[in-house]
C-alpha atoms as a PDB file:
ATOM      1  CA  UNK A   1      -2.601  15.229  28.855  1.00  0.00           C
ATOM      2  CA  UNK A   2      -5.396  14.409  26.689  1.00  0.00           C
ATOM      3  CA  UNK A   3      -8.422  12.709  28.573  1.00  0.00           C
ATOM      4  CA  UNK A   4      -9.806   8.581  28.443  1.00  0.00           C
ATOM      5  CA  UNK A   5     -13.088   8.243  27.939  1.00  0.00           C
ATOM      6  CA  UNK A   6     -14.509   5.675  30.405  1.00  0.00           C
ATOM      7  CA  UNK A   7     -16.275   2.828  29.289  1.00  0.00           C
ATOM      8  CA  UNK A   8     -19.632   4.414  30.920  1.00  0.00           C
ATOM      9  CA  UNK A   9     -18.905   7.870  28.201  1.00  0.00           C
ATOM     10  CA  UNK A  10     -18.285   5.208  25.281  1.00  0.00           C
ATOM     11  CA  UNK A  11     -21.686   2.743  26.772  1.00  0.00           C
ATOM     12  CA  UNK A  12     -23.476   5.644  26.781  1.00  0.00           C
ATOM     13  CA  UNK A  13     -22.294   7.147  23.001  1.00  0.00           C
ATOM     14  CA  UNK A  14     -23.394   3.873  22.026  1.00  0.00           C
ATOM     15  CA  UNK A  15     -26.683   4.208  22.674  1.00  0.00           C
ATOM     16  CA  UNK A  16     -27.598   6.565  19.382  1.00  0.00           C
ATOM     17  CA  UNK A  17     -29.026   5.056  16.779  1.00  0.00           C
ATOM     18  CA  UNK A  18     -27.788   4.981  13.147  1.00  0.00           C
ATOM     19  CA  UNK A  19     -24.020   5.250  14.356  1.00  0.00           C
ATOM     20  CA  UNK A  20     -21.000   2.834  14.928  1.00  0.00           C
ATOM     21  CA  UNK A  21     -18.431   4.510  16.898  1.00  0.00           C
ATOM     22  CA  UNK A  22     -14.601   3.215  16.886  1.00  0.00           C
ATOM     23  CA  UNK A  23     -12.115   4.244  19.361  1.00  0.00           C
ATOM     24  CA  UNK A  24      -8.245   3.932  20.038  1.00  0.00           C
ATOM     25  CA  UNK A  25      -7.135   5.580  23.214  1.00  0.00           C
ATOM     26  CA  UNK A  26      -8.989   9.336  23.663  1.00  0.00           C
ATOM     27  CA  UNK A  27      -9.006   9.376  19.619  1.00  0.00           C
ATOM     28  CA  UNK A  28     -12.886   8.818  18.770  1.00  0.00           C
ATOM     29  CA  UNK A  29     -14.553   7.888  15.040  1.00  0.00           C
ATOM     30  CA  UNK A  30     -18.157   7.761  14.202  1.00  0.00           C
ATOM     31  CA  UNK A  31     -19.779   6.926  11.059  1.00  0.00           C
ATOM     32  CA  UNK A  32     -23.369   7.400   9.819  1.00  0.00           C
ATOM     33  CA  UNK A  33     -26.132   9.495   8.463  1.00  0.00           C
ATOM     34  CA  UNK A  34     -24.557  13.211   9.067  1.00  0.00           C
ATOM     35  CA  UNK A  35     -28.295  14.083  11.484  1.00  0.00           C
ATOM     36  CA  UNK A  36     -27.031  11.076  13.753  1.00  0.00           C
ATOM     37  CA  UNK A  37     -23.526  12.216  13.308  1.00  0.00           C
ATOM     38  CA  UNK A  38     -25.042  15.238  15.054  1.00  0.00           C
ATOM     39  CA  UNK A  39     -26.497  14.083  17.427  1.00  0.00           C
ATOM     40  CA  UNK A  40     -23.656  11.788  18.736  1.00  0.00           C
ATOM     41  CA  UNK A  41     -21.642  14.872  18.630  1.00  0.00           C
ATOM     42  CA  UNK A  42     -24.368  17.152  20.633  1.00  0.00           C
ATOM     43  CA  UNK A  43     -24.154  13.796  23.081  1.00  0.00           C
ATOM     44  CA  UNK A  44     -20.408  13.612  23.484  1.00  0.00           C
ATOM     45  CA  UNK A  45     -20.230  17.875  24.302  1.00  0.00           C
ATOM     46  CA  UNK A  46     -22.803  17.488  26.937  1.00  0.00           C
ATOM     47  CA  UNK A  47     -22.362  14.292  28.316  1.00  0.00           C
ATOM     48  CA  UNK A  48     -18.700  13.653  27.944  1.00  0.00           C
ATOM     49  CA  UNK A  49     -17.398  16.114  30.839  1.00  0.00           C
ATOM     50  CA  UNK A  50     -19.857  14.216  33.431  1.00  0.00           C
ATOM     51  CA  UNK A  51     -17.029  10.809  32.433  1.00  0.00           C
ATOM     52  CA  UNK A  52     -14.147  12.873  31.913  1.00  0.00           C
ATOM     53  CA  UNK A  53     -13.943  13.288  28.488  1.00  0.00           C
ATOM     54  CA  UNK A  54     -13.662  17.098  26.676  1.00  0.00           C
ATOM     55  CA  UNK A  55     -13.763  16.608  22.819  1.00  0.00           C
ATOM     56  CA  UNK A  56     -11.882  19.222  21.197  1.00  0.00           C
ATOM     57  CA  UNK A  57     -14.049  21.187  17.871  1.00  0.00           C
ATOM     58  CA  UNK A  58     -11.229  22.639  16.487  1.00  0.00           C
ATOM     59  CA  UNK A  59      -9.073  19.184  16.205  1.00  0.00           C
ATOM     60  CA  UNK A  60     -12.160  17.012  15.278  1.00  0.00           C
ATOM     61  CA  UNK A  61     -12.842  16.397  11.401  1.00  0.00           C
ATOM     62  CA  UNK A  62     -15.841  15.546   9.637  1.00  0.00           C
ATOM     63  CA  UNK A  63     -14.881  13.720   6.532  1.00  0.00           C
ATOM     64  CA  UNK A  64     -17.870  13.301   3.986  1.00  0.00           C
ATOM     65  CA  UNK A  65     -18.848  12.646   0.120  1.00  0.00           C
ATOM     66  CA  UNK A  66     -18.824  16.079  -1.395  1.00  0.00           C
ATOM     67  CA  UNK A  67     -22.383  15.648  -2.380  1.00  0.00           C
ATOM     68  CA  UNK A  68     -23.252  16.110   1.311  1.00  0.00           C
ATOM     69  CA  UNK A  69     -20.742  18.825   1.697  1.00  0.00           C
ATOM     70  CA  UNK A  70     -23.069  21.681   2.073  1.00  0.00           C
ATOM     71  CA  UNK A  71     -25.573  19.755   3.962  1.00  0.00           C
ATOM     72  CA  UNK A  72     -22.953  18.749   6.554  1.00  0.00           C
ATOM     73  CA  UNK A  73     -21.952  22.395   6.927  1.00  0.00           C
ATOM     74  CA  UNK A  74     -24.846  23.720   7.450  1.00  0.00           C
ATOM     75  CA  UNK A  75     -26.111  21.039  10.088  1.00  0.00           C
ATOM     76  CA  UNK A  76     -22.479  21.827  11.702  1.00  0.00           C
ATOM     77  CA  UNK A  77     -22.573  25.454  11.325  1.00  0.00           C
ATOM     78  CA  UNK A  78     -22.377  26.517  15.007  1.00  0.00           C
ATOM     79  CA  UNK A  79     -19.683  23.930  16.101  1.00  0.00           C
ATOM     80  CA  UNK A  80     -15.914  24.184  15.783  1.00  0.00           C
ATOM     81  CA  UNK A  81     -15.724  21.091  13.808  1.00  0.00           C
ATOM     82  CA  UNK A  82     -13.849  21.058  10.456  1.00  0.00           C
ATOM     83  CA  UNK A  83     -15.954  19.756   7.356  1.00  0.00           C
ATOM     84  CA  UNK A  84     -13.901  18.403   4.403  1.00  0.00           C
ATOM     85  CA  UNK A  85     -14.719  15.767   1.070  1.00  0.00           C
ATOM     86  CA  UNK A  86     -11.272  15.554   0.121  1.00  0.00           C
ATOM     87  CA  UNK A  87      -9.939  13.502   2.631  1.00  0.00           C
ATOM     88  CA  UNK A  88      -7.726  13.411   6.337  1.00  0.00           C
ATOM     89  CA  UNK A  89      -5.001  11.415   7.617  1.00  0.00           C
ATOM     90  CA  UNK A  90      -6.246   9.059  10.263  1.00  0.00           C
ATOM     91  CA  UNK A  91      -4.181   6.772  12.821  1.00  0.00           C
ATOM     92  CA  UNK A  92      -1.577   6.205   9.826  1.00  0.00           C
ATOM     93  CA  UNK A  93      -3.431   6.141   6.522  1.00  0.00           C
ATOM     94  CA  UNK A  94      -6.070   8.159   4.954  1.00  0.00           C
ATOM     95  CA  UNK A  95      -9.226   8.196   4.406  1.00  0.00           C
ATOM     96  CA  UNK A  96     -11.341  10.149   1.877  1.00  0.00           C
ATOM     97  CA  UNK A  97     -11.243  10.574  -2.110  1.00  0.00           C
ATOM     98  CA  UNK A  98      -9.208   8.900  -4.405  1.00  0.00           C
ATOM     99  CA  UNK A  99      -7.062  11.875  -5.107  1.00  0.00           C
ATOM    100  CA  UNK A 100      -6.350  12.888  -1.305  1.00  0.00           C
ATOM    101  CA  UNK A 101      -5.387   9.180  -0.838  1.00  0.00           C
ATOM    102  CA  UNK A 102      -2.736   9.160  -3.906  1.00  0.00           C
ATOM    103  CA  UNK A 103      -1.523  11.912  -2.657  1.00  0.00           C
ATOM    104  CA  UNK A 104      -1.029  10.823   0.895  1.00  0.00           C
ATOM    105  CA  UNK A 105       0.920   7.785  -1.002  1.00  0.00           C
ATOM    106  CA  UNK A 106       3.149   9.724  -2.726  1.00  0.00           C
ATOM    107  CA  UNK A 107       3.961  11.713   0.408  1.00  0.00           C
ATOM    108  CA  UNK A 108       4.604   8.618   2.365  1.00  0.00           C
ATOM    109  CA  UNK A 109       6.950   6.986  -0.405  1.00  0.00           C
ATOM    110  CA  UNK A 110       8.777   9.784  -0.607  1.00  0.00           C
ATOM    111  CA  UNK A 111       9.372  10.355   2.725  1.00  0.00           C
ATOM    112  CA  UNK A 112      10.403   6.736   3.501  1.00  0.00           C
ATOM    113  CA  UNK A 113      12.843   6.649   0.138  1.00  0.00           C
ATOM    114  CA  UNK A 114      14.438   9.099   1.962  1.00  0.00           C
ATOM    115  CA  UNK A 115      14.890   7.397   5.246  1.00  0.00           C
ATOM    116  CA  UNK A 116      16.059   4.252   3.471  1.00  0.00           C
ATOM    117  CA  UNK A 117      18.535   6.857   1.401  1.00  0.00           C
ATOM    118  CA  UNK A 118      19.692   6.966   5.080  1.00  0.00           C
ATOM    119  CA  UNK A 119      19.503   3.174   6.326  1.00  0.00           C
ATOM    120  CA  UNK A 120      21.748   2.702   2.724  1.00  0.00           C
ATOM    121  CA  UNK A 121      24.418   4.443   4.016  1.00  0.00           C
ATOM    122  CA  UNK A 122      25.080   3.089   6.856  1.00  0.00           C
ATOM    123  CA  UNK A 123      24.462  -0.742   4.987  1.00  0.00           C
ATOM    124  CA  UNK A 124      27.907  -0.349   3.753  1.00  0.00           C
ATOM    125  CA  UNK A 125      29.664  -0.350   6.748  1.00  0.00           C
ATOM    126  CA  UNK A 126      26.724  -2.151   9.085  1.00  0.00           C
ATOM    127  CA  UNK A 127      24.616  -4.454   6.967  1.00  0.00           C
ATOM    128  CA  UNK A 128      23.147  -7.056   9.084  1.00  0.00           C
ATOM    129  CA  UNK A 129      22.099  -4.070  11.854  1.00  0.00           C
ATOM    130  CA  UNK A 130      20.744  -2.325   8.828  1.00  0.00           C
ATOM    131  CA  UNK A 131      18.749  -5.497   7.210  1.00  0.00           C
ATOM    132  CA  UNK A 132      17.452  -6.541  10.534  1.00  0.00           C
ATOM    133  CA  UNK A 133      16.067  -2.406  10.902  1.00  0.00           C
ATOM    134  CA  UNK A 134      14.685  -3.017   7.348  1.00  0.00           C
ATOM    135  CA  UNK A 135      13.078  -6.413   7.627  1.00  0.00           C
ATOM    136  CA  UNK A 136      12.051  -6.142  11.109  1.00  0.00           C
ATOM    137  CA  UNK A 137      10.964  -2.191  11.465  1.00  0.00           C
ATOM    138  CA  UNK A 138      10.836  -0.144   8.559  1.00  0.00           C
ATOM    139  CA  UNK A 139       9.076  -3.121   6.183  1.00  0.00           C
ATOM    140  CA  UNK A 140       5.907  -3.031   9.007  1.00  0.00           C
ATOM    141  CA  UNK A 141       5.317   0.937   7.356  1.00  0.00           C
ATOM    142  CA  UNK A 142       4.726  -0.316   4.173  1.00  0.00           C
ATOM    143  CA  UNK A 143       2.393  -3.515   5.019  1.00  0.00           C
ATOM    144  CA  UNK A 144       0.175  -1.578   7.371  1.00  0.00           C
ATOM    145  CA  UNK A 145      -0.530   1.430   4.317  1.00  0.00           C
ATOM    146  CA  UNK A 146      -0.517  -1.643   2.040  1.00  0.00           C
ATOM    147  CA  UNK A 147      -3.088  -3.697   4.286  1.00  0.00           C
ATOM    148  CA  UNK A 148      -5.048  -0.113   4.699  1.00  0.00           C
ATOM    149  CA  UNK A 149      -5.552   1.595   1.341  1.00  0.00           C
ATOM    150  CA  UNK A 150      -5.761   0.022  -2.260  1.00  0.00           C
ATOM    151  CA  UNK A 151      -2.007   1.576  -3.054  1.00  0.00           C
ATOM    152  CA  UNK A 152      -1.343   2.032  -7.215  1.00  0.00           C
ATOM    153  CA  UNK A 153       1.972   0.331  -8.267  1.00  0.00           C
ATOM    154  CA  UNK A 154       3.450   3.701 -10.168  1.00  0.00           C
ATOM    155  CA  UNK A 155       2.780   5.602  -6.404  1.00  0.00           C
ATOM    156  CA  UNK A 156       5.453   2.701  -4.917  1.00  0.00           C
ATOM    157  CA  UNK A 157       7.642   2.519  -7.644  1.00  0.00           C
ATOM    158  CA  UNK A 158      10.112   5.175  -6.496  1.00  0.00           C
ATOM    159  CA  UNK A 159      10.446   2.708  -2.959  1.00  0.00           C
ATOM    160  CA  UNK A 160      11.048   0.161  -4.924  1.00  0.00           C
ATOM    161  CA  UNK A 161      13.645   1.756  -6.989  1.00  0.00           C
ATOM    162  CA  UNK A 162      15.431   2.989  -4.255  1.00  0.00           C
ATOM    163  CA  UNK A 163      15.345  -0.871  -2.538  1.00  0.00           C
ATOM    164  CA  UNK A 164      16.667  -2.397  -5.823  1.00  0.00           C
ATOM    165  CA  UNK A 165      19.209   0.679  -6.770  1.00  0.00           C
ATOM    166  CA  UNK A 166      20.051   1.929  -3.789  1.00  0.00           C
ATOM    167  CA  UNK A 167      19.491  -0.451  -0.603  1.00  0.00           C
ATOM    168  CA  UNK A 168      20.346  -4.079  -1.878  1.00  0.00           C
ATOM    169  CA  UNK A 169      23.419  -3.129  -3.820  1.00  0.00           C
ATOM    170  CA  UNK A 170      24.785  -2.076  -0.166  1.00  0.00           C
ATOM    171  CA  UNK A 171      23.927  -4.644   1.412  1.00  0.00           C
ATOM    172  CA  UNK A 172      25.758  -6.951  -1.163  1.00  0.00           C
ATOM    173  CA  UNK A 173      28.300  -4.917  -1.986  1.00  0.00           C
ATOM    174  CA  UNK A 174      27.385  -5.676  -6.132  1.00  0.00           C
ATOM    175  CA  UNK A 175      27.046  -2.811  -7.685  1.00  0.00           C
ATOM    176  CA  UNK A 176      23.390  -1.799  -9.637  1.00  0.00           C
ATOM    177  CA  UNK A 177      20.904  -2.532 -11.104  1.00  0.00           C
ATOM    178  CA  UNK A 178      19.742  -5.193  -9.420  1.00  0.00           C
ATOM    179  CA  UNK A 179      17.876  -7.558 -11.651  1.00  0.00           C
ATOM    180  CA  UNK A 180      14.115  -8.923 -10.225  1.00  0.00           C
ATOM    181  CA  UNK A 181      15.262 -12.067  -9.498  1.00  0.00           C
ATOM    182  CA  UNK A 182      18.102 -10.698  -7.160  1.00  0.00           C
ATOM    183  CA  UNK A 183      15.860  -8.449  -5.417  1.00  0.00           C
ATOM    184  CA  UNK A 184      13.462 -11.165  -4.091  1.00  0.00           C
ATOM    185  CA  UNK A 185      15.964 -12.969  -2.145  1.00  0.00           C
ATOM    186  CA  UNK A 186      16.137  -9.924   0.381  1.00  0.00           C
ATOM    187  CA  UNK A 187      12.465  -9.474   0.545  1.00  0.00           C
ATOM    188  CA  UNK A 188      11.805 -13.248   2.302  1.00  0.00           C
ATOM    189  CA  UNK A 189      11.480 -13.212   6.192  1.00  0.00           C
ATOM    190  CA  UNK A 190      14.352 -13.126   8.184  1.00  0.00           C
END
């Protein structure tokens, strides 16, 4: 079971200057200049058993501009921690460059195209249970990525192809396409 910090390990973190430290449950962030990076790291390895808390090198990431890619290696060099400038997954979106980010899109769409491939079969034979799974579940996936990285249209357009082909036409038994003005009907709070 993975340890809590205490408030007196996070209090204490705090305390190094140059940084601004996030954290949601055991799962710690810090941002700032990479030698105060280091420092807070050096901090949480030696202080963090005395409050309970054992960071773990080998699942911690340092995510950085690739211009400070060697620099953050070589301050890192005797740690565990993974370096990378192309980006990491964090508590459900991504951050890091453009590219990793699109990418991380386009893996998301396409796994949640299939899982409504799913919810549109069973629409035929149990729409409302399936709308009220759409509008109240699976719709929350899309606003949170939506709220938490600038998202291109072409990266969603195979969701919303599969809403307007796929999903609507079994909810209304009509067959497709649906036109634009049909599909925003569905789309308004239930």
């Amino acid at each position: 079971m993975p340890s809590q910090p205490s408030p007196s390990c996070i209090n204490h973190l705090s305390n190094i200057p140059e940084t601004k430290q996030v954290w949601y449950a055991d799962d710690a962030s810090v941002t700032g200049q990479l030698s105060s990076i280091r420092r807070w790291w050096d901090t949480i390895k030696a202080a963090g058993p005395r409050f309970g808390y054992h960071a773990n090198g080998a699942k911690t990431w340092l995510e950085t501009k690739e211009r400070h890619l060697s620099h953050a290696r070589e301050l890192f060099q005797d740690t565990p921690v993974n370096i990378t400038a192309q980006g990491r997954p964090y508590l459900g979106t991504a951050l890091g460059s453009n590219e990793f980010c699109d990418q991380y899109v386009a893996k998301k769409v396409g796994q949640w195209s299939d899982e409504l491939l799913l919810l549109t079969d069973m629409a035929t034979t149990q729409p409302h249970a399936t709308y009220a799974a759409f509008i109240h579940g699976f719709v929350h996936k899309f606003t949170y990525l939506l709220r938490t990285l600038p998202c291109k249209d072409n990266l969603l357009q195979p969701l919303e192809e599969t809403i307007r082909q796929k999903l609507i036409p079994a909810w209304t038994s009509r067959a497709p396409p649906v036109t634009q003005n049909a599909n925003s009907s569905p789309s308004l709070p239930a």
